[in-house]
Protein backbone atom coordinates (compact mmCIF):
# COMPACT_ATOMS: atom_id res chain seq x y z
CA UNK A 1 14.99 -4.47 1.73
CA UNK A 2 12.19 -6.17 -0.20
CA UNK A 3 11.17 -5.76 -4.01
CA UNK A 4 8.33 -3.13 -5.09
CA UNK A 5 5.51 -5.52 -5.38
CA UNK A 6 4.97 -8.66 -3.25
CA UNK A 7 4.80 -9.21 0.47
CA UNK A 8 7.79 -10.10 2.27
CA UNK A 9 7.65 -13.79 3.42
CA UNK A 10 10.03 -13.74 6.34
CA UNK A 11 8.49 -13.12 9.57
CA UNK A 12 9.47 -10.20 11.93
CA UNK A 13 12.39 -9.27 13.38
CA UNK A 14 12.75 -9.37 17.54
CA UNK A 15 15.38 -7.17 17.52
CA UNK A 16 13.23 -4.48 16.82
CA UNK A 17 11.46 -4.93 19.99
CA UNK A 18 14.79 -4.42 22.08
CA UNK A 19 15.99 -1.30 20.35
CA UNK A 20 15.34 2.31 22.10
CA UNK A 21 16.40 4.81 19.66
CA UNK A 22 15.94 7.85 19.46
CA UNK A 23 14.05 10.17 17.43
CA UNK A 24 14.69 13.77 16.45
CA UNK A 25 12.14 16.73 18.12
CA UNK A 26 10.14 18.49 15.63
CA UNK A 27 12.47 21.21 15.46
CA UNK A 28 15.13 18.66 14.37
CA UNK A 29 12.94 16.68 11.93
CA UNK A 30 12.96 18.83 8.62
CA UNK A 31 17.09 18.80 8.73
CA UNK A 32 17.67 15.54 8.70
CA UNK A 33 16.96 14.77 4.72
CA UNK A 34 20.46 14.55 3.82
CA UNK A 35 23.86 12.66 4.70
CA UNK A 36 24.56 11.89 8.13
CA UNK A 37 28.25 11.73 9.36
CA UNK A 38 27.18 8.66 11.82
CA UNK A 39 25.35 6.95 9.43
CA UNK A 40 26.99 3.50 9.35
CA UNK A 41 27.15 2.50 6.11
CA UNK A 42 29.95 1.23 4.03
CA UNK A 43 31.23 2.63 0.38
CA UNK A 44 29.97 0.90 -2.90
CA UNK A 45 31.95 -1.23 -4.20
CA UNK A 46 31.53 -4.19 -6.85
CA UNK A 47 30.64 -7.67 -5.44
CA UNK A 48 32.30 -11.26 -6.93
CA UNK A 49 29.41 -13.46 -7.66
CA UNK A 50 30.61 -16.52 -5.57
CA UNK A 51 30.36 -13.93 -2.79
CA UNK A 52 26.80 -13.58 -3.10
CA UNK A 53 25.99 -16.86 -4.00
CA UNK A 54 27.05 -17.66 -0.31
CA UNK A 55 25.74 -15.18 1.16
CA UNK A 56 22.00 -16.28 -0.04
CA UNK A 57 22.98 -19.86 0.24
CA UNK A 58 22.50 -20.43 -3.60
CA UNK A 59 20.20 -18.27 -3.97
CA UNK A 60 17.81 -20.37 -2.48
CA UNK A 61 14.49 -20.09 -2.38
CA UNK A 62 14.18 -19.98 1.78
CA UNK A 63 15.74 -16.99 1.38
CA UNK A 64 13.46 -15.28 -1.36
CA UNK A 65 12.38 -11.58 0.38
CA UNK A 66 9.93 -10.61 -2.87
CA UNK A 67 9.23 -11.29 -5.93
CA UNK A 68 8.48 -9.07 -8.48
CA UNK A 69 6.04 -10.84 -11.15
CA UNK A 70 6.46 -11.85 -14.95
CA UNK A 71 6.25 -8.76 -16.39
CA UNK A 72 9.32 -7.76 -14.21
CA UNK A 73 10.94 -11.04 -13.53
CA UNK A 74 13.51 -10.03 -10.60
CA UNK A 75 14.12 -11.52 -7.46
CA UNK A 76 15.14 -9.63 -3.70
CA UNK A 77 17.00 -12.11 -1.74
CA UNK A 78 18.33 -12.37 2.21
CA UNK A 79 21.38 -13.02 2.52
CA UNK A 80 24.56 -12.32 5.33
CA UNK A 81 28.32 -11.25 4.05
CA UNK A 82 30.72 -14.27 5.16
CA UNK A 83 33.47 -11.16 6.46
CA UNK A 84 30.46 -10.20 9.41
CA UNK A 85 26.90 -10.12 10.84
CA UNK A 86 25.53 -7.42 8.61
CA UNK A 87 22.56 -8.97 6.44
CA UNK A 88 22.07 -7.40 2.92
CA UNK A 89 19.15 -7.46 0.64
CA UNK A 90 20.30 -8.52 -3.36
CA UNK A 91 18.07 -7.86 -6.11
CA UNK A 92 18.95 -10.69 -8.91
CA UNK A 93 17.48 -9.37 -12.21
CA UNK A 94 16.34 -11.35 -15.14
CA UNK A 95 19.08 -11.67 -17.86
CA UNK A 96 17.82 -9.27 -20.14
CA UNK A 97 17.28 -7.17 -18.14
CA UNK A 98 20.49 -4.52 -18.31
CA UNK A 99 22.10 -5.81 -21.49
CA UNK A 100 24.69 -3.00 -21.31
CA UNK A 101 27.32 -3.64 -18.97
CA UNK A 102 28.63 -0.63 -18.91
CA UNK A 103 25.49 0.91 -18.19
CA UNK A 104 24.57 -0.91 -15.52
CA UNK A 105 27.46 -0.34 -13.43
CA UNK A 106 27.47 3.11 -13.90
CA UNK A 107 24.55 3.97 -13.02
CA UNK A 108 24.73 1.25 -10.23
CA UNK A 109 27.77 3.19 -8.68
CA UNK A 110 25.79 7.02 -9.31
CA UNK A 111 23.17 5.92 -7.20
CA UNK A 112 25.54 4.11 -4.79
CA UNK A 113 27.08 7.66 -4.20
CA UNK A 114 24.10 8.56 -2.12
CA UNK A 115 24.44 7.98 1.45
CA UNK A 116 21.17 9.04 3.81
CA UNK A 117 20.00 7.93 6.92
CA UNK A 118 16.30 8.45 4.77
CA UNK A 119 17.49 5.58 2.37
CA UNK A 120 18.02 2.01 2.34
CA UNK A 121 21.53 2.66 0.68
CA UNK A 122 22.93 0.99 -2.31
CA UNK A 123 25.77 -0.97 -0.83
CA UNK A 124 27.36 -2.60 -4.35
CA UNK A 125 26.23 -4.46 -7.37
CA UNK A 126 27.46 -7.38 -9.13
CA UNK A 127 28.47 -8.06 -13.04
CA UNK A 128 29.49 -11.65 -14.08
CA UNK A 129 28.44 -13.20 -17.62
CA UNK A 130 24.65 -12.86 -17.34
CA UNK A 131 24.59 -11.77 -14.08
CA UNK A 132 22.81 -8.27 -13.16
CA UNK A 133 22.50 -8.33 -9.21
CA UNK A 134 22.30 -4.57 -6.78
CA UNK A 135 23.21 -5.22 -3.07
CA UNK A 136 21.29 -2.85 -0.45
CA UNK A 137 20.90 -2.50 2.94
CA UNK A 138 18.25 -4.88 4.79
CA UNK A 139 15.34 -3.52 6.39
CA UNK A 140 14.29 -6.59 9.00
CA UNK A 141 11.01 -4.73 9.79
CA UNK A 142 9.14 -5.40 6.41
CA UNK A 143 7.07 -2.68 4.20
CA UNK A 144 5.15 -0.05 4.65
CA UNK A 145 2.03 -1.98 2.36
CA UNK A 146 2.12 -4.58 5.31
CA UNK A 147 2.14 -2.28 8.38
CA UNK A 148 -0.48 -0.33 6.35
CA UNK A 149 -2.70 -1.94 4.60
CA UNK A 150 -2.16 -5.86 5.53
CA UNK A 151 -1.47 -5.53 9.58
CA UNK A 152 -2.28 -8.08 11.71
CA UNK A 153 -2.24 -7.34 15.23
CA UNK A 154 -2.96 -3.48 15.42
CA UNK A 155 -3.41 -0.92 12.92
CA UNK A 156 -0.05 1.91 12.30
CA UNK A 157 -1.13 4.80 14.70
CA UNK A 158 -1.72 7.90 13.30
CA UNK A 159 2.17 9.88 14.62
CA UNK A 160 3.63 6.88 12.91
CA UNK A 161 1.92 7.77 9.69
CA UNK A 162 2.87 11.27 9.72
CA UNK A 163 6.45 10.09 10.16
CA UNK A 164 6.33 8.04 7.46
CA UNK A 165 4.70 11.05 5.09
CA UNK A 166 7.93 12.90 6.32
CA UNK A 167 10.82 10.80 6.39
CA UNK A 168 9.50 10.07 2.25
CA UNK A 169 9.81 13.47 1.94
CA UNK A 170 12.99 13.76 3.06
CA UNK A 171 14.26 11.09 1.23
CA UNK A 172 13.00 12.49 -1.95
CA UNK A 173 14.44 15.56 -1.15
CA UNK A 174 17.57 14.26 -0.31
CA UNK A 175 17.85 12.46 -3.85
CA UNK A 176 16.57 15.92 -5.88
CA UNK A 177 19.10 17.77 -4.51
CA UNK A 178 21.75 15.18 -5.30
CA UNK A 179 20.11 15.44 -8.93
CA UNK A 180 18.03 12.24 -8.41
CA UNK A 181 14.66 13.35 -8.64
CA UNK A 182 13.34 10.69 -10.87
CA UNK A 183 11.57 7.61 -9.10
CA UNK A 184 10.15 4.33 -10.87
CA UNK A 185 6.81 3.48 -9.38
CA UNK A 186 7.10 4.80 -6.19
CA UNK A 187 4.29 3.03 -3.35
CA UNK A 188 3.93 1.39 -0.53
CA UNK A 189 6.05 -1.39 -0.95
CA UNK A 190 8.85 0.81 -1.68
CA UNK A 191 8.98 2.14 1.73
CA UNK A 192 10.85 0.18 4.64
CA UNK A 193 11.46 -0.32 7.95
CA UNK A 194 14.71 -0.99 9.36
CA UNK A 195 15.62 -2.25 12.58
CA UNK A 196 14.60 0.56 14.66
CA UNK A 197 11.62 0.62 12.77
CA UNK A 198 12.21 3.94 10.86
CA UNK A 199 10.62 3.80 7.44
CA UNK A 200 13.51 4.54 4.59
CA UNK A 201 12.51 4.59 1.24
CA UNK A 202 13.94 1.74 -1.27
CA UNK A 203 16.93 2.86 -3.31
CA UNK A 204 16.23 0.21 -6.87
CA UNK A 205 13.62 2.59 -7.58
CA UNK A 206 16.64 5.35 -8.06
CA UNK A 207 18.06 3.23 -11.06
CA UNK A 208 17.15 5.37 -14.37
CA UNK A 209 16.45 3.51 -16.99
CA UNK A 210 16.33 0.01 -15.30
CA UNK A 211 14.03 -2.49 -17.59
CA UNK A 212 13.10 -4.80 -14.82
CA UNK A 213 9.16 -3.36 -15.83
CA UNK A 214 7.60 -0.78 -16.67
CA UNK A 215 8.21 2.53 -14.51
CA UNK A 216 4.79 2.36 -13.48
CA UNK A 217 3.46 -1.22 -12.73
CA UNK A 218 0.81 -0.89 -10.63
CA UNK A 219 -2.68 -0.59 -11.78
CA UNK A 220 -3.15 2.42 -14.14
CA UNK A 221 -5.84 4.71 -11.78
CA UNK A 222 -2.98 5.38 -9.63
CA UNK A 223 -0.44 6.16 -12.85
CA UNK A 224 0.57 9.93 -12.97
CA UNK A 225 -1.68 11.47 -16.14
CA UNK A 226 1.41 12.78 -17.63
CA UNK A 227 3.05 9.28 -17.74
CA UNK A 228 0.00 7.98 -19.66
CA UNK A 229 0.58 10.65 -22.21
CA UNK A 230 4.55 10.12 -22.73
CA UNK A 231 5.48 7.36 -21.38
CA UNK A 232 8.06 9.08 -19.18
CA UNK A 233 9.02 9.45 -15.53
CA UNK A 234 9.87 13.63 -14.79
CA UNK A 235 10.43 15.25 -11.02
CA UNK A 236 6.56 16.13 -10.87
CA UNK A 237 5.41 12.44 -11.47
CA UNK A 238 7.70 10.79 -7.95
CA UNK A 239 5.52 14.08 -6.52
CA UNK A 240 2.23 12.95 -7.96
CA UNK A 241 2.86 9.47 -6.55
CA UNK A 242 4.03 10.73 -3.10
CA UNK A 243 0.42 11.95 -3.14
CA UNK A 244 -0.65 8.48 -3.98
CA UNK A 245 1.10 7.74 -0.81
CA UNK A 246 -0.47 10.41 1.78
CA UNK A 247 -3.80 8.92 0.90
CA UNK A 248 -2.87 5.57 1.56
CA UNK A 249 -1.65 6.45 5.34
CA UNK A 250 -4.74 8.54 5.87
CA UNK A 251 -7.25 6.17 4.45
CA UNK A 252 -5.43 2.92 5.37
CA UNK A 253 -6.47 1.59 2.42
CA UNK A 254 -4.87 2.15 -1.52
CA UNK A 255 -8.01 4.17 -2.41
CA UNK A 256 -7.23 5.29 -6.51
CA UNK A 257 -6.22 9.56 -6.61
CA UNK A 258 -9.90 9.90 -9.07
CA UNK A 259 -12.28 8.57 -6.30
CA UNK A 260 -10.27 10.36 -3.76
CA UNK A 261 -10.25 13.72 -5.35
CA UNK A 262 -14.45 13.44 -6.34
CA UNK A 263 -14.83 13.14 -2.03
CA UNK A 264 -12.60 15.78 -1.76
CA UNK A 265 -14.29 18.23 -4.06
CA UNK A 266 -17.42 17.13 -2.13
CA UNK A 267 -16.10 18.32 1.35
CA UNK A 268 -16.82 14.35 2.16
CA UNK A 269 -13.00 13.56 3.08
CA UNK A 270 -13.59 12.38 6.21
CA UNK A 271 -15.14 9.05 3.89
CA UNK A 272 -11.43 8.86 3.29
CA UNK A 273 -10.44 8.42 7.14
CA UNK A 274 -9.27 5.19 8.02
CA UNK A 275 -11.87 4.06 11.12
CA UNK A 276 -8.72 2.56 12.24
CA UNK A 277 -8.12 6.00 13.64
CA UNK A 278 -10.65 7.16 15.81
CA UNK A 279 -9.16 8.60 19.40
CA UNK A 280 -5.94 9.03 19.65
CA UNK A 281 -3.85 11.97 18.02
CA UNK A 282 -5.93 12.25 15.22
CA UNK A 283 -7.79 15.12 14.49
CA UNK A 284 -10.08 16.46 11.12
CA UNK A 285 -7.45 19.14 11.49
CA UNK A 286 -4.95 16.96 10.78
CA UNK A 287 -6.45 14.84 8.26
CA UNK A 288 -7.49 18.04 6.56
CA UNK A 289 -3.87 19.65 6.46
CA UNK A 290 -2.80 16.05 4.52
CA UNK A 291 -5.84 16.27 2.09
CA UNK A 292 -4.29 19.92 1.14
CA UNK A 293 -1.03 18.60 0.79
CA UNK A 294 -1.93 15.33 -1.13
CA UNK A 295 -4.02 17.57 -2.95
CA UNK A 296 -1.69 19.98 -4.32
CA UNK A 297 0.73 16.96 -5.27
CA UNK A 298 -1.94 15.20 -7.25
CA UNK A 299 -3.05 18.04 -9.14
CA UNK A 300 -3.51 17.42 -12.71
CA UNK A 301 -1.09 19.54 -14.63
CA UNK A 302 2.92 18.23 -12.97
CA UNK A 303 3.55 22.45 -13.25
CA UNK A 304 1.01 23.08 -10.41
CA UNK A 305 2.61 20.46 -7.74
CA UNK A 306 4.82 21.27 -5.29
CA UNK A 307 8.66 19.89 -5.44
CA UNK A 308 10.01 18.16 -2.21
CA UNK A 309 11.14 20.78 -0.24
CA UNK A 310 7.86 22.56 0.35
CA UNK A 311 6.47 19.24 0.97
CA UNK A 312 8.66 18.64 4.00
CA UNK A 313 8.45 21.88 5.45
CA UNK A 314 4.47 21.52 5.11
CA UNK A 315 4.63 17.64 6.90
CA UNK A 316 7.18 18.87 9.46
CA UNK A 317 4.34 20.90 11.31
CA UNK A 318 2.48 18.31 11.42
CA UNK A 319 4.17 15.82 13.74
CA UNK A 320 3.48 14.28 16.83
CA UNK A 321 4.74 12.25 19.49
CA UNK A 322 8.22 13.86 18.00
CA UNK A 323 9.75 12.49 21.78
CA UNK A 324 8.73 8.83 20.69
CA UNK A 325 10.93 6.41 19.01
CA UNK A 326 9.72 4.68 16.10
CA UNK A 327 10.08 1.33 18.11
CA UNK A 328 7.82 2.20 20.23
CA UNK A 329 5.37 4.04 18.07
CA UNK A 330 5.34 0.53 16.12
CA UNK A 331 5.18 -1.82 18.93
CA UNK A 332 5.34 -4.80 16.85
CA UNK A 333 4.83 -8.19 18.74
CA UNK A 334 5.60 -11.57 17.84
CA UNK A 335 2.53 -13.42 15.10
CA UNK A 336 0.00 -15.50 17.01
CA UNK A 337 -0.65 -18.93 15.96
CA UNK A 338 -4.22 -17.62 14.47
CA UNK A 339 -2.21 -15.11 12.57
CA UNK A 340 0.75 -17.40 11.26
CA UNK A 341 -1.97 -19.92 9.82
CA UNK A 342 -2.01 -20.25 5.84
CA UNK A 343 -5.11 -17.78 4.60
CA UNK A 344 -5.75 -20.85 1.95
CA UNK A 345 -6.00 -23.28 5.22
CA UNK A 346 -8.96 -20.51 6.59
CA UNK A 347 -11.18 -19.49 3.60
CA UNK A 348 -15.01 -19.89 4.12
CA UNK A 349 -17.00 -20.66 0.98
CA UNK A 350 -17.59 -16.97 -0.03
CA UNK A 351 -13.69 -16.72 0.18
CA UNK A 352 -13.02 -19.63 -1.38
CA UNK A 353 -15.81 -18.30 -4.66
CA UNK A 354 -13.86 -14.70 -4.58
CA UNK A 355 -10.73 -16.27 -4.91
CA UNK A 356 -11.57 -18.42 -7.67
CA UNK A 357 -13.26 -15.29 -9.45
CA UNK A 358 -16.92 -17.59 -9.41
CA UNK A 359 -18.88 -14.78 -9.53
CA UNK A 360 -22.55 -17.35 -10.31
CA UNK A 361 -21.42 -18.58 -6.86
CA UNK A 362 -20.33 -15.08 -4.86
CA UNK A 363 -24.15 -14.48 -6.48
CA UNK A 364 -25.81 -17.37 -5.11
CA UNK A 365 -24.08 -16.89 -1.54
CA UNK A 366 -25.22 -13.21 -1.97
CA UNK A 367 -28.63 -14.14 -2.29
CA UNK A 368 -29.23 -16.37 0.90
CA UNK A 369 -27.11 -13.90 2.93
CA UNK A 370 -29.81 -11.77 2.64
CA UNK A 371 -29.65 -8.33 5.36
CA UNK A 372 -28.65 -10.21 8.27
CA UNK A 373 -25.40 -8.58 8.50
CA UNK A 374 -26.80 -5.27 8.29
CA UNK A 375 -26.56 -4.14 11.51
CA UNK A 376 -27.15 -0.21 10.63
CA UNK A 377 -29.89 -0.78 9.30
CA UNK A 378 -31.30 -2.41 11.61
CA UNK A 379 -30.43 0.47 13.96
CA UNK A 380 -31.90 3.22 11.81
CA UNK A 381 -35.21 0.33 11.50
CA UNK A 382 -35.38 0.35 15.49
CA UNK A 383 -34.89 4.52 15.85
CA UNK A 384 -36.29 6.20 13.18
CA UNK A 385 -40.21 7.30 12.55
CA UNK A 386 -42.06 5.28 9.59
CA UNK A 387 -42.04 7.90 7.13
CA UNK A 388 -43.19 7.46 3.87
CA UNK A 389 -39.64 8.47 2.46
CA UNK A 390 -38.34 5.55 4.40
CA UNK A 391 -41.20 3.15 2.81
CA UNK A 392 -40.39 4.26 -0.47
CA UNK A 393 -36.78 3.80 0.08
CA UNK A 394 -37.55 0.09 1.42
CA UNK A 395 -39.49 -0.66 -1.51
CA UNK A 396 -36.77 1.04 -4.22
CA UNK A 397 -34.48 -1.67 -2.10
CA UNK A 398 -36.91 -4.59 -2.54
CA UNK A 399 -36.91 -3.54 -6.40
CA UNK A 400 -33.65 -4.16 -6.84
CA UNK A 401 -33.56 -7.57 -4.67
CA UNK A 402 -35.69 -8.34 -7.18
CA UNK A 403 -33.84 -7.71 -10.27
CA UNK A 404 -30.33 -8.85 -8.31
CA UNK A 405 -31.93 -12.57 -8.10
CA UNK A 406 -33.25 -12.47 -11.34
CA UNK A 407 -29.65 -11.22 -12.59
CA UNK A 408 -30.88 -8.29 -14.00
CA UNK A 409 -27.77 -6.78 -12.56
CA UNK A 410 -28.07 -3.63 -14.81
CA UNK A 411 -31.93 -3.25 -13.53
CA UNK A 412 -30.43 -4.02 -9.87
CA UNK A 413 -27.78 -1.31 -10.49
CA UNK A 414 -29.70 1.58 -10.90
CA UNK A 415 -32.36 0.78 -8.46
CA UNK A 416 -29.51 0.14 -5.85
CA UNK A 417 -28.11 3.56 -6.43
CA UNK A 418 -31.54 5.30 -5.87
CA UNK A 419 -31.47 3.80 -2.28
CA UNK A 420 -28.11 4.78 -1.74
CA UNK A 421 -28.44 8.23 -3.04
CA UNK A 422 -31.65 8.50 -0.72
CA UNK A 423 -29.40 8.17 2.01
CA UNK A 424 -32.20 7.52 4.74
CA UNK A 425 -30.30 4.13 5.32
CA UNK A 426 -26.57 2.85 5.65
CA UNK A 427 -26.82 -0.57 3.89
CA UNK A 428 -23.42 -2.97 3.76
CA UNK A 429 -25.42 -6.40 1.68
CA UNK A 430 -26.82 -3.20 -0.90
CA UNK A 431 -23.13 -2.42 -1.39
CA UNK A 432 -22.30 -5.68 -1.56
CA UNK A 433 -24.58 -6.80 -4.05
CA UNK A 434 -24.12 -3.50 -6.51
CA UNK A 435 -20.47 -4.72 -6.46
CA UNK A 436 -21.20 -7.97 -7.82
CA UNK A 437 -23.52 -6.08 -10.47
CA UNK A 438 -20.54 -4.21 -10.70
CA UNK A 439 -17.98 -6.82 -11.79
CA UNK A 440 -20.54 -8.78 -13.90
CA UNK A 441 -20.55 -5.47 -15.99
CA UNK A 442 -16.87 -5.55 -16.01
CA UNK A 443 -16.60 -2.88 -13.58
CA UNK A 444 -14.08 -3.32 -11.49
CA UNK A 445 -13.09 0.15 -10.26
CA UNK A 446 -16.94 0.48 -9.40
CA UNK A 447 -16.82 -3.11 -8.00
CA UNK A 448 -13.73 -2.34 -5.91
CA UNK A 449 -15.37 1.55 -4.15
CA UNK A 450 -18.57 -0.71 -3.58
CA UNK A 451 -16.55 -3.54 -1.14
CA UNK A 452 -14.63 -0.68 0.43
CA UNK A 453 -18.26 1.14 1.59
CA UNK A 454 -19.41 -2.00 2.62
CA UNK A 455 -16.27 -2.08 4.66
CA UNK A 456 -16.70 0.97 6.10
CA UNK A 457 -20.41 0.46 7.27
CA UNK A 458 -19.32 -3.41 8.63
CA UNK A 459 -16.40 -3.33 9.50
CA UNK A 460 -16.53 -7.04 11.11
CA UNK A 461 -18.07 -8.66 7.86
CA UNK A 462 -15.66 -10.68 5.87
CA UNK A 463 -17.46 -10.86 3.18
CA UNK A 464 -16.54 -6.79 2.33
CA UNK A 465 -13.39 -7.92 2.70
CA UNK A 466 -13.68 -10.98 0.05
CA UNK A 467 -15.44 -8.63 -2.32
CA UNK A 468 -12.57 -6.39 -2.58
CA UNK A 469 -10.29 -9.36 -3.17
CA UNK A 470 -12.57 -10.13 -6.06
CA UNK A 471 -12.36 -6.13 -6.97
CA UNK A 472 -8.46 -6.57 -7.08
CA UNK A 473 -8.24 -9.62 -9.08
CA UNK A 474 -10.64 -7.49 -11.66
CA UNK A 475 -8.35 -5.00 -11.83
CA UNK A 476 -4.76 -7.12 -12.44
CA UNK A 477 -3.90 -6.65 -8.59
CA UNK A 478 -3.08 -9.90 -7.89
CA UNK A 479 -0.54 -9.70 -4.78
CA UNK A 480 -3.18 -6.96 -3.20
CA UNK A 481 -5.74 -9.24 -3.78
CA UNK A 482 -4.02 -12.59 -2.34
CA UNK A 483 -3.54 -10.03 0.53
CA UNK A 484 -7.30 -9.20 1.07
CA UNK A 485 -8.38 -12.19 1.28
CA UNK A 486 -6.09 -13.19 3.98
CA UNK A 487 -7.67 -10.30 5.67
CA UNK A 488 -11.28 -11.59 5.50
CA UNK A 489 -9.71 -15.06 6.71
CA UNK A 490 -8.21 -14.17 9.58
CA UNK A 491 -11.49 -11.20 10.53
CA UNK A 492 -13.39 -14.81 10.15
CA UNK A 493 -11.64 -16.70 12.74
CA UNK A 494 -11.16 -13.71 15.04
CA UNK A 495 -14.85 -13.12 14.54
């Protein structure tokens, strides 16, 4: 069970790949929220620290799971129990972090009451001197950000996703009617998969009050607007960030609720459909029944989103491949030597100028890449009549090559956007060069919907890829960012 904001570092589990469990029918799925008599999992109890110091070896740093960042200094560790086999994921928090004993194991043993097969459970904590450390059950089969968002052999198939939409639900459930309803910065990394590869959600999030950050950390478009007003976590805000979630599994990508919600109101969600899934189970039905529900949960006042329970019953019709263990619907494989290589040891120039933020240099490179990646519109060049719409659209484009070399990037801007809005061509180097105008204007949220179209209309250029990594970095992302550009290494060689 990994930390909230960093990608796991171990590599996957083969057990995983041995397993056949078994999952629940659909007309099983929406009952199985709460405690389960087989669930093997042992009581809470307290933990010496010499214990855990030999489970992790030290606390070494080969067994470091995630890291949290400076303005949350905590630590998730690996480690294995010296009385068995069963590994256990410890969370070591920064000194100050609970300075109330008391307080800390109380609520540590509240939340350590809750016992679902939906959870990774609280298994114990630890209280010695300066010592603040939670012990919770490992998930070998890393988070749902990776499998999402960061994959590396083959995009999370579209049953999968649903599953993961419900099984959150039920979790959440579970926990409201326990009278946990409140959840610190719930996202993607809080969601795991354990070694049948059923996603559980992460139970340090259930710790009220914990000051290892702020309860929202990530980047403030995705904060719930009544959190920005207070400052405080209610029911309705875990429900606003559960529809965070659903857009992240339908989109594949962490796309913030705003830009969502303007496609949306423009009938245009299918620009929110991952390309990943194209064939298969999907359907627009389907993606349209989880625009409704993310919909409802990200609506603006908390009063007018729905609580847990209607969530699951709404997900629970929406299942597939209910016969199909999660093994199986995951098929992970082993990493290929292209895929295990450092993303530092693969970055091309462009990377290498995103990464260090040089936007005069992602400019220069901008400029000699000129359209040669643009393969649709060299499709719409080959099939379309002359028309003297398309002219004038070719010449609004050459207006604002113009201006982009001579850095008149607000100039380049607005004469970008008139081709774009003309819509008679699909153009990945004009999206890629408004999102450098973008980021020169300090833009980043612009910057980062830019890279993603670009993305969407080349989806074998790295260089959309790069861009985003540049978007991220704008924006504070830093882990998401370090991410993306191991994406657009690895596209490179693979490409």
């Amino acid at each position: 069970m990994g930390a909230c904001n960093s990608r796991p570092s171990f590599s996957l589990c083969g057990c995983c790949r041995r397993l056949k469990s078994k999952v629940p029918r659909s007309s099983e799925l929406e009952n199985q929220s709460g405690e389960d008599d087989k669930l093997k999992c042992p009581s809470f109890r307290e933990y010496k620290l010499d214990e855990l110091k030999a489970a992790t070896g030290g606390f070494c740093v080969e067994n470091v799971v995630s890291e949290h960042g400076e303005k949350a200094p905590n630590v998730v560790y690996k480690g294995k129990l010296g009385d068995g086999d069963r590994l256990i994921a410890i969370k070591r928090f920064n000194k100050s972090a609970w300075p109330d004993t008391r307080q800390f194991i109380d609520e540590a043993k509240t939340v350590g009451q809750l016992r679902s097969q939906r959870l990774a459970n609280l298994l114990g904590c630890c209280c010695e001197g300066d010592e603040r450390l939670l012990v919770a059950e490992f998930m070998p089969n890393e988070t749902l950000s990776k499998h999402l968002f960061h994959w590396e052999s083959q995009p999370l198939k579209w049953a999968m996703r649903l599953r993961v939409a419900l099984y959150l639900a039920q979790a959440l459930e579970y926990c409201s009617s326990k009278g946990r309803s409140l959840y610190h910065d719930l996202n993607a990394y809080r969601i795991l998969f354990d070694q049948d590869c059923n996603p559980r959600l992460s139970c340090f999030g259930l710790m009220k009050n914990s000051r290892d950050g702020k309860s929202y950390s990530t980047n403030l478009a995705f904060t719930p607007p009544e959190y920005m007003k207070t400052g405080r976590v209610i029911a309705e805000s875990v429900i606003y960030s559960f529809g965070t979630i659903l857009l992240d599994l339908l989109s594949g990508k962490h796309i913030p609720p705003s830009h969502a919600l303007d496609l949306i109101r423009e009938k245009n969600f299918q620009m929110l459909t991952d390309s990943c899934l194209e064939g298969g189970d999907f359907s627009n039905d389907d993606g349209s029944e989880l625009v409704k529900i993310a919909s409802r949960c990200l609506q603006y006042e908390p009063r007018e989103r729905p609580n847990a329970k209607s969530v699951v019953t709404s997900l629970a019709a929406l299942q597939k491949q209910t016969e199909v263990s999660s093994v199986v619907l995951m098929e992970i494989t082993p990493l290929t030597p292209v895929e295990s290589t450092k993303p530092t040891d693969l970055l091309s120039p462009f990377g290498e100028a995103c990464a260090r933020m040089d936007l005069t240099a992602i400019h220069e490179i901008l400029e000699k890449v000129g359209y040669k990646d643009d393969e649709g519109t060299a499709n719409e060049l080959s099939f379309q009549l002359w028309t003297s719409q398309l002219q004038d659209a070719l010449n609004g484009r050459k207006r604002g090559d113009t201006a982009f070399r001579t850095k008149d990037y607000n100039a380049a801007i607005e004469l970008y956007t008139t081709f774009i809005d003309n819509g008679t061509m699909i153009s990945p180097t004009v999206y890629a060069r408004r999102c450098l105008c973008y980021l020169m204007n300090n833009k980043a949220q612009e910057a980062l919907g830019d890279a993603m179209q670009a993305q969407v209309a080349s989806p074998n250029w790295s260089f959309a890829l790069y861009l985003q990594a540049a978007a991220l970095f704008s924006l504070g992302m830093e882990n998401d960012a370090q991410e993306m550009l191991k994406d657009g290494s690895l596209l490179e060689v693979k490409t």
